[in-house]
C-alpha atoms as a PDB file:
ATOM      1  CA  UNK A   1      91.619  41.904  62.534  1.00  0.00           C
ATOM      2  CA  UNK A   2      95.583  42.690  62.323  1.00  0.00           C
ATOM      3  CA  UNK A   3      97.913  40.304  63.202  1.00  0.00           C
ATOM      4  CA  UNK A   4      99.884  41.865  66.367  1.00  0.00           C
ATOM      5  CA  UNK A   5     103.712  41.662  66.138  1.00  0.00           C
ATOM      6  CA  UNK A   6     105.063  39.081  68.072  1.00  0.00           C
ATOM      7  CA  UNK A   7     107.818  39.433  70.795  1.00  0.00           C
ATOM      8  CA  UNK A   8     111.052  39.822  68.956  1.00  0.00           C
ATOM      9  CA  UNK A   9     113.357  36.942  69.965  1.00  0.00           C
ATOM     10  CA  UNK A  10     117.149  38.025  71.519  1.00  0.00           C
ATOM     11  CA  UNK A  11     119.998  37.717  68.724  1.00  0.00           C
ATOM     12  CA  UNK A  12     120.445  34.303  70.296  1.00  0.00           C
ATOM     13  CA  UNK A  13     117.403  32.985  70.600  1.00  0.00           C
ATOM     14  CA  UNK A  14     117.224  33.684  66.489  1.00  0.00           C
ATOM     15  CA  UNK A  15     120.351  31.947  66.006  1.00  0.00           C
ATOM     16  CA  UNK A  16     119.937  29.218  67.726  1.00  0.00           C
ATOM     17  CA  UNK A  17     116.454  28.500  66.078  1.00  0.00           C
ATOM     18  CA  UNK A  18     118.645  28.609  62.681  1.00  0.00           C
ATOM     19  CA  UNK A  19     121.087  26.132  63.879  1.00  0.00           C
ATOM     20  CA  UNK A  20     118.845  23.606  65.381  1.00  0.00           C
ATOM     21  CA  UNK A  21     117.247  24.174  61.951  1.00  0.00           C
ATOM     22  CA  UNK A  22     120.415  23.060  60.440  1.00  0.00           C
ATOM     23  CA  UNK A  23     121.001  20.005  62.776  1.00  0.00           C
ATOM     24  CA  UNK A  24     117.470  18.850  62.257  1.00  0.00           C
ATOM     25  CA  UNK A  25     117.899  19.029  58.702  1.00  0.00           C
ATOM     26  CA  UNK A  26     121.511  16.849  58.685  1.00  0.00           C
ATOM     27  CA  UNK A  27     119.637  14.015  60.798  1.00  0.00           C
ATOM     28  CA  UNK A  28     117.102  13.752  57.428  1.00  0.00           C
ATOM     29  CA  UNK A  29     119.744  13.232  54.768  1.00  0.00           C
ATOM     30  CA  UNK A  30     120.546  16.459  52.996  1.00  0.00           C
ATOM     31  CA  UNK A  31     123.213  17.949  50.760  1.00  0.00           C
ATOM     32  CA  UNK A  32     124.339  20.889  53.126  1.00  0.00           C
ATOM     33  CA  UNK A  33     126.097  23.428  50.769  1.00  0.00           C
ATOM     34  CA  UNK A  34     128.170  26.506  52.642  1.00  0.00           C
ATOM     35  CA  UNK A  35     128.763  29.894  50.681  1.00  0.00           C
ATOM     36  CA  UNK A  36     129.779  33.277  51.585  1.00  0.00           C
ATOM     37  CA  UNK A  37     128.086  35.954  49.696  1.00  0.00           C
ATOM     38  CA  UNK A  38     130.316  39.111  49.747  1.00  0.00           C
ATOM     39  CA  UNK A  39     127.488  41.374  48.532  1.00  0.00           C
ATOM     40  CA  UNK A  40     123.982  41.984  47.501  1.00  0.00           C
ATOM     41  CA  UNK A  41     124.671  40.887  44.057  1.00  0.00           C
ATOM     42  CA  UNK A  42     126.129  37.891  44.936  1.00  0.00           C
ATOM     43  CA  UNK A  43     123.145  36.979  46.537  1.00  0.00           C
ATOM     44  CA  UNK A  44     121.314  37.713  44.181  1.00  0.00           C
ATOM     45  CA  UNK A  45     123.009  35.497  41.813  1.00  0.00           C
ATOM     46  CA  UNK A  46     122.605  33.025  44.137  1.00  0.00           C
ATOM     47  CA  UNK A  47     119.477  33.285  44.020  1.00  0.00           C
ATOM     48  CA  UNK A  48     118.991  32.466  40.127  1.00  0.00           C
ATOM     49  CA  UNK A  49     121.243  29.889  40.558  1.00  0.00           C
ATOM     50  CA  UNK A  50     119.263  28.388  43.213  1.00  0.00           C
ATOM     51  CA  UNK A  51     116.048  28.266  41.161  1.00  0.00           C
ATOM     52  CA  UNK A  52     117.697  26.191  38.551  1.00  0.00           C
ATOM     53  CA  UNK A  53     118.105  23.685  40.747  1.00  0.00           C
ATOM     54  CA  UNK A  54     113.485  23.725  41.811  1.00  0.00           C
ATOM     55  CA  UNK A  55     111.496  21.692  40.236  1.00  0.00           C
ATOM     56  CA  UNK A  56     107.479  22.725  41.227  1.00  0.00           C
ATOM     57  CA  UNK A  57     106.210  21.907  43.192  1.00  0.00           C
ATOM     58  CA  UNK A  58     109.058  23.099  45.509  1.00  0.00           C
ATOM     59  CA  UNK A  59     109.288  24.675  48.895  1.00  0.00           C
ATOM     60  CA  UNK A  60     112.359  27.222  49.635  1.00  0.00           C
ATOM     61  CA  UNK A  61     112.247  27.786  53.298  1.00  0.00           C
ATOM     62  CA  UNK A  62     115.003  31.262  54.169  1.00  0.00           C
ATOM     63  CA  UNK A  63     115.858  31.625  57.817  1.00  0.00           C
ATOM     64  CA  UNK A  64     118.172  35.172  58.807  1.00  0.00           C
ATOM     65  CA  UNK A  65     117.721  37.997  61.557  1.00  0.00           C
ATOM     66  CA  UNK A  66     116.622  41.346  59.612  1.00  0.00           C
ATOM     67  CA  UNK A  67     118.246  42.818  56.926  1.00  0.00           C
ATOM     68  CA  UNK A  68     120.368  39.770  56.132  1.00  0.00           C
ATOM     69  CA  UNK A  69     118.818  39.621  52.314  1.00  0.00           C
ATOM     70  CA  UNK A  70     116.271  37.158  52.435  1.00  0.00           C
ATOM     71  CA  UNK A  71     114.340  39.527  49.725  1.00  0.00           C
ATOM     72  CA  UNK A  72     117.000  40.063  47.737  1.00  0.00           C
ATOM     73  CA  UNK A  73     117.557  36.212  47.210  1.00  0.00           C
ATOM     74  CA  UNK A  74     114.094  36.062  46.799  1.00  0.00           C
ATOM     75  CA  UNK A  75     114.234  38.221  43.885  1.00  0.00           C
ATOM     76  CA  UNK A  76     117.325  36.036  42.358  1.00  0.00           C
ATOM     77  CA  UNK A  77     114.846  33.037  42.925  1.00  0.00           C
ATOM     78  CA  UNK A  78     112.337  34.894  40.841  1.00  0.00           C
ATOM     79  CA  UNK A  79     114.478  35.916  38.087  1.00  0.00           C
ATOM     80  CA  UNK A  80     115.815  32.434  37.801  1.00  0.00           C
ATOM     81  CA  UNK A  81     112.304  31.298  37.715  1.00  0.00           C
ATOM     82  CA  UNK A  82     111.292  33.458  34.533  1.00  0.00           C
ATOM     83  CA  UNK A  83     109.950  36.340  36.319  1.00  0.00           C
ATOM     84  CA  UNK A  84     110.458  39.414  33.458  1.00  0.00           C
ATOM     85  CA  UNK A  85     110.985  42.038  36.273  1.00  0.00           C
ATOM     86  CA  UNK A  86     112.458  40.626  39.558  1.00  0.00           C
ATOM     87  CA  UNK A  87     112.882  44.066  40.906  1.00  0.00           C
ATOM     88  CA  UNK A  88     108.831  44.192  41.423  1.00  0.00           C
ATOM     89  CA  UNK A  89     109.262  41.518  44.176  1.00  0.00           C
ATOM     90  CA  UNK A  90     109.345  43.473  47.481  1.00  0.00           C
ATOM     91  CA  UNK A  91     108.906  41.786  51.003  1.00  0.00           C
ATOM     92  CA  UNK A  92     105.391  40.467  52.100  1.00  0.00           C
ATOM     93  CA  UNK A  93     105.491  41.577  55.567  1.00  0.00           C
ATOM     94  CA  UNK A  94     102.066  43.746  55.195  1.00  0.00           C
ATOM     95  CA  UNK A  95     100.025  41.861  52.739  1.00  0.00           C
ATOM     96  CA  UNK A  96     101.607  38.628  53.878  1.00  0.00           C
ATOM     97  CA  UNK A  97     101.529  36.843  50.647  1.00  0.00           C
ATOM     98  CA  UNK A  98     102.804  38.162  47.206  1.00  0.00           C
ATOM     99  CA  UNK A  99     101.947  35.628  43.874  1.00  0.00           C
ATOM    100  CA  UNK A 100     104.406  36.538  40.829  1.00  0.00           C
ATOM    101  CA  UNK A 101     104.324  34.441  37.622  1.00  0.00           C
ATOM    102  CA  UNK A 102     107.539  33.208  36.262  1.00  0.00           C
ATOM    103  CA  UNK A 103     107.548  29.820  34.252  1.00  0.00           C
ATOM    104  CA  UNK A 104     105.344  28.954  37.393  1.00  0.00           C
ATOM    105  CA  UNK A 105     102.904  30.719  40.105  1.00  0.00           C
ATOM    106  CA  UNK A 106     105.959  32.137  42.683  1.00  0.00           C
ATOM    107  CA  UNK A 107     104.550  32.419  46.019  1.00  0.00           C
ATOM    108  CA  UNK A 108     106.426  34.646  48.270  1.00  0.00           C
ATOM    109  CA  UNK A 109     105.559  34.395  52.223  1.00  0.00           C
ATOM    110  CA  UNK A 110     106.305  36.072  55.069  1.00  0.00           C
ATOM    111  CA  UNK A 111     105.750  34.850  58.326  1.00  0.00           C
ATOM    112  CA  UNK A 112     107.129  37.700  60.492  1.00  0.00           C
ATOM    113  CA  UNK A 113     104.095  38.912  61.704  1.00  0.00           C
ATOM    114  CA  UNK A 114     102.330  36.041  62.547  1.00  0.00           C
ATOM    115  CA  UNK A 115     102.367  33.401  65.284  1.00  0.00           C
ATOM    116  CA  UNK A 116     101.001  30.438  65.969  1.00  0.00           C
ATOM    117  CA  UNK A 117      99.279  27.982  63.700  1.00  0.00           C
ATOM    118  CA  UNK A 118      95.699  29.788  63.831  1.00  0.00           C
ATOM    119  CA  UNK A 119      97.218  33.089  62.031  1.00  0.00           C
ATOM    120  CA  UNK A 120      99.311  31.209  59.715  1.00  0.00           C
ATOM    121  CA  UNK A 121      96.210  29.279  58.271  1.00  0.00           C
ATOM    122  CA  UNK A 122      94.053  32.335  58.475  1.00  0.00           C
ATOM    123  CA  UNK A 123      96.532  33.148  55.528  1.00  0.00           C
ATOM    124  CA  UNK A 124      95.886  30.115  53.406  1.00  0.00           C
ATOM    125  CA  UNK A 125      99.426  29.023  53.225  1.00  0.00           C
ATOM    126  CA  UNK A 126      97.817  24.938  53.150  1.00  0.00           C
ATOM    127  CA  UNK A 127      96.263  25.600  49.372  1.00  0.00           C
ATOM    128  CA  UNK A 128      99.532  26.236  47.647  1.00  0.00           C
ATOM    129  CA  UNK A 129     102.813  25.060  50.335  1.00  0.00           C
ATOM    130  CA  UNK A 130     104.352  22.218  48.282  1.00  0.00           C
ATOM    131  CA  UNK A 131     101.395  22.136  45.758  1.00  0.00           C
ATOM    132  CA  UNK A 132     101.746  24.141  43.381  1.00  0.00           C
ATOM    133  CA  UNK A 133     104.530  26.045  41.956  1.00  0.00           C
ATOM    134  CA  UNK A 134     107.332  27.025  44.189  1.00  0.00           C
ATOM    135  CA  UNK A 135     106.761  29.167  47.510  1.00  0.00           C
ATOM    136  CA  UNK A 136     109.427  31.036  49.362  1.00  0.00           C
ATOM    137  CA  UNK A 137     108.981  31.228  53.088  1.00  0.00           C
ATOM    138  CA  UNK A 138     110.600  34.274  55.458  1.00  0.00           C
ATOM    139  CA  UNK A 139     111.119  33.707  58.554  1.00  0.00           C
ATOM    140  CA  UNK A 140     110.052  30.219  57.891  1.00  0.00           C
ATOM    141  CA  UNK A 141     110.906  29.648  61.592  1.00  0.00           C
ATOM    142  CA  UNK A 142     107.316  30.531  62.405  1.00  0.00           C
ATOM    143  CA  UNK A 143     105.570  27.891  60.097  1.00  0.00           C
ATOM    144  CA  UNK A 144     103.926  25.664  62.921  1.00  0.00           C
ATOM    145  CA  UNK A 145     104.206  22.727  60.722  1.00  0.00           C
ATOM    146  CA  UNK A 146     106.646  20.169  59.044  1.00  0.00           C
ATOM    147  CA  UNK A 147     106.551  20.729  55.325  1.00  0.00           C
ATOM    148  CA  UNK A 148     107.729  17.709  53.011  1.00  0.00           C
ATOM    149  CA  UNK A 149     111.534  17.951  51.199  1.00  0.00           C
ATOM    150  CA  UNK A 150     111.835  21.854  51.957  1.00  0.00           C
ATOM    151  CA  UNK A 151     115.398  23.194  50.735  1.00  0.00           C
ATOM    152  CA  UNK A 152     115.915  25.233  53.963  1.00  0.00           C
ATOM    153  CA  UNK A 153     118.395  28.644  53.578  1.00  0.00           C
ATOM    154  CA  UNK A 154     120.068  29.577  56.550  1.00  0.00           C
ATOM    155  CA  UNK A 155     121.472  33.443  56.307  1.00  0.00           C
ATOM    156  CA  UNK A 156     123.788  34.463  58.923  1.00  0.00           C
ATOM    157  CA  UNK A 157     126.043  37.717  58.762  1.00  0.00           C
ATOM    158  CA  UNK A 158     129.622  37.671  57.744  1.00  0.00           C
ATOM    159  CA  UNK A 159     130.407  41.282  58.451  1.00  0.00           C
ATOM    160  CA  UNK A 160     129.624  44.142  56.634  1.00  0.00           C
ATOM    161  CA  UNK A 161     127.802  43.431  53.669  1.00  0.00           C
ATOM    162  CA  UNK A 162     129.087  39.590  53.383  1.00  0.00           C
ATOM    163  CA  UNK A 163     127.088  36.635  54.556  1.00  0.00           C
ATOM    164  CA  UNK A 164     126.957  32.920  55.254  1.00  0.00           C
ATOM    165  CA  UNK A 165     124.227  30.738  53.550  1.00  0.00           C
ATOM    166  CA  UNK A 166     123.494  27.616  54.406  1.00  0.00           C
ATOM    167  CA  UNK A 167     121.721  25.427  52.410  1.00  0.00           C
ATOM    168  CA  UNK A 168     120.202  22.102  53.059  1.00  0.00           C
ATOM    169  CA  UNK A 169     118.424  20.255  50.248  1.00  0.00           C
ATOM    170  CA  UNK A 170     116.973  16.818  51.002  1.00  0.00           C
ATOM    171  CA  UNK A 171     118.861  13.761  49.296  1.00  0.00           C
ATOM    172  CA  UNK A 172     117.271  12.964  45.739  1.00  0.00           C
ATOM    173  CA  UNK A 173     116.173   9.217  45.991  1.00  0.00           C
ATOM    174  CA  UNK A 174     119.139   6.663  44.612  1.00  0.00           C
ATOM    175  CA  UNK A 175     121.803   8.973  45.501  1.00  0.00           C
ATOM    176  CA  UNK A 176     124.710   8.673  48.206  1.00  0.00           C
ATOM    177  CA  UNK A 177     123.087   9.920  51.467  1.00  0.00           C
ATOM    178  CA  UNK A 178     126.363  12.418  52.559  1.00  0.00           C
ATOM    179  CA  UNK A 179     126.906  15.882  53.200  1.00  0.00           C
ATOM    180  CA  UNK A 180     129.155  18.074  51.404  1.00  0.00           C
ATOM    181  CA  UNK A 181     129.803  21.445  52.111  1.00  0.00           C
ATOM    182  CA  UNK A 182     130.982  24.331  49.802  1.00  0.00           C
ATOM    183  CA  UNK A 183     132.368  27.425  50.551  1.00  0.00           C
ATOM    184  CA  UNK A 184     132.358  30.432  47.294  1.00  0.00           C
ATOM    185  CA  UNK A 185     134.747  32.738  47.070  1.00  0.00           C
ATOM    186  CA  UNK A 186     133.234  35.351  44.468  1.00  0.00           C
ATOM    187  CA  UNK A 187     134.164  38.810  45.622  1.00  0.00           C
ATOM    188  CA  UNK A 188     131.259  41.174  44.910  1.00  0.00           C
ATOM    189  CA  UNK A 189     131.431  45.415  44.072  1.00  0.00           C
ATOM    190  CA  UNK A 190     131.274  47.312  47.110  1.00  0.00           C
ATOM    191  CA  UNK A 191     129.119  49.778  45.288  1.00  0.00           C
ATOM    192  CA  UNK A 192     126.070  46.529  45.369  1.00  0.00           C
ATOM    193  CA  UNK A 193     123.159  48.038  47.850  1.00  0.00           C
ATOM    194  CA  UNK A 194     122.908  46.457  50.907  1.00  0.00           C
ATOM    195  CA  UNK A 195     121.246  43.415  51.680  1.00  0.00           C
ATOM    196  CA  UNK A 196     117.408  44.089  52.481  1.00  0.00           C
END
């Protein structure tokens, strides 16, 4: 049986899902880190940045209305994780799941088409989320469970091809529980693609 599409939430309704996302992380202790991408390739590089920073088992959890580039992270996630050809990661929203190898098992989820817990487990998503290597949830919104020190992406646009990510990363323990908030000024081309 297909999974049928669910209702598409209003603008708002999306929004406000990502900020109470946001608030709900800052009550559990996080590092919240602010950046404006001003292209594709910027977040891209964020991306590869970002997977420096995993450690598998790790959960990346990417929030962000259509077309705001939560592929095209992905695929700077991959790259930074040792996958030799990033540009063969492509958006899961037919087959659901995609598993690339890198210098771990990537799993790359994508929750748009489902709802409700039955049709997320019909997927399997329980054998690998936060066991083994790291998995990348879209429109992570959807996942009808609490999953254990996610680093949750918020991306919002910025106009035109520039965007706002959030990220929230739970507190490593020993360290300072604070927040601290970045903001990146890296210009990108405006020949990059646009975000998909």
């Amino acid at each position: 049986m297909t999974p049928q599409r669910p209702p598409r939430p209003k603008k708002n309704e999306e929004r406000g899902a990502s900020r109470r996302a946001i608030h709900r992380a800052s009550q559990e202790h996080v590092l919240k880190t602010e950046i404006l991408s001003r292209s594709p390739a910027d977040t891209h590089n964020l991306g590869i940045q970002l997977a420096l920073q995993l450690s598998p088992p790790s959960v990346l959890l990417l929030r962000g209305l259509l077309g705001m580039g939560k592929t095209t992270l992905t695929r700077g996630v991959a790259e930074g994780l040792g996958m030799s050809d990033p540009s063969l990661v492509s958006s899961p929203s037919f087959t659901l799941v995609n598993i690339y190898q890198g210098r771990c098992p990537i799993y790359h989820v994508d929750l748009y088409r489902l709802s409700g817990e039955r049709e997320v487990n019909s997927i399997g998503v329980e054998e690998f989320l936060g066991r083994d290597g790291v998995t990348i949830v879209e429109w992570s919104e959807r996942l009808p469970y609490r999953v254990n020190s996610p680093v949750e992406v918020v991306i919002e646009d910025a106009g035109g091809d520039a965007r706002r990510i959030t990220i929230c990363r739970p507190v490593p323990p020993g360290l300072p529980r604070r927040t601290r908030s970045r903001t990146s000024k890296r210009e990108g081309s405006r020949r990059d693609r646009k975000h998909r």
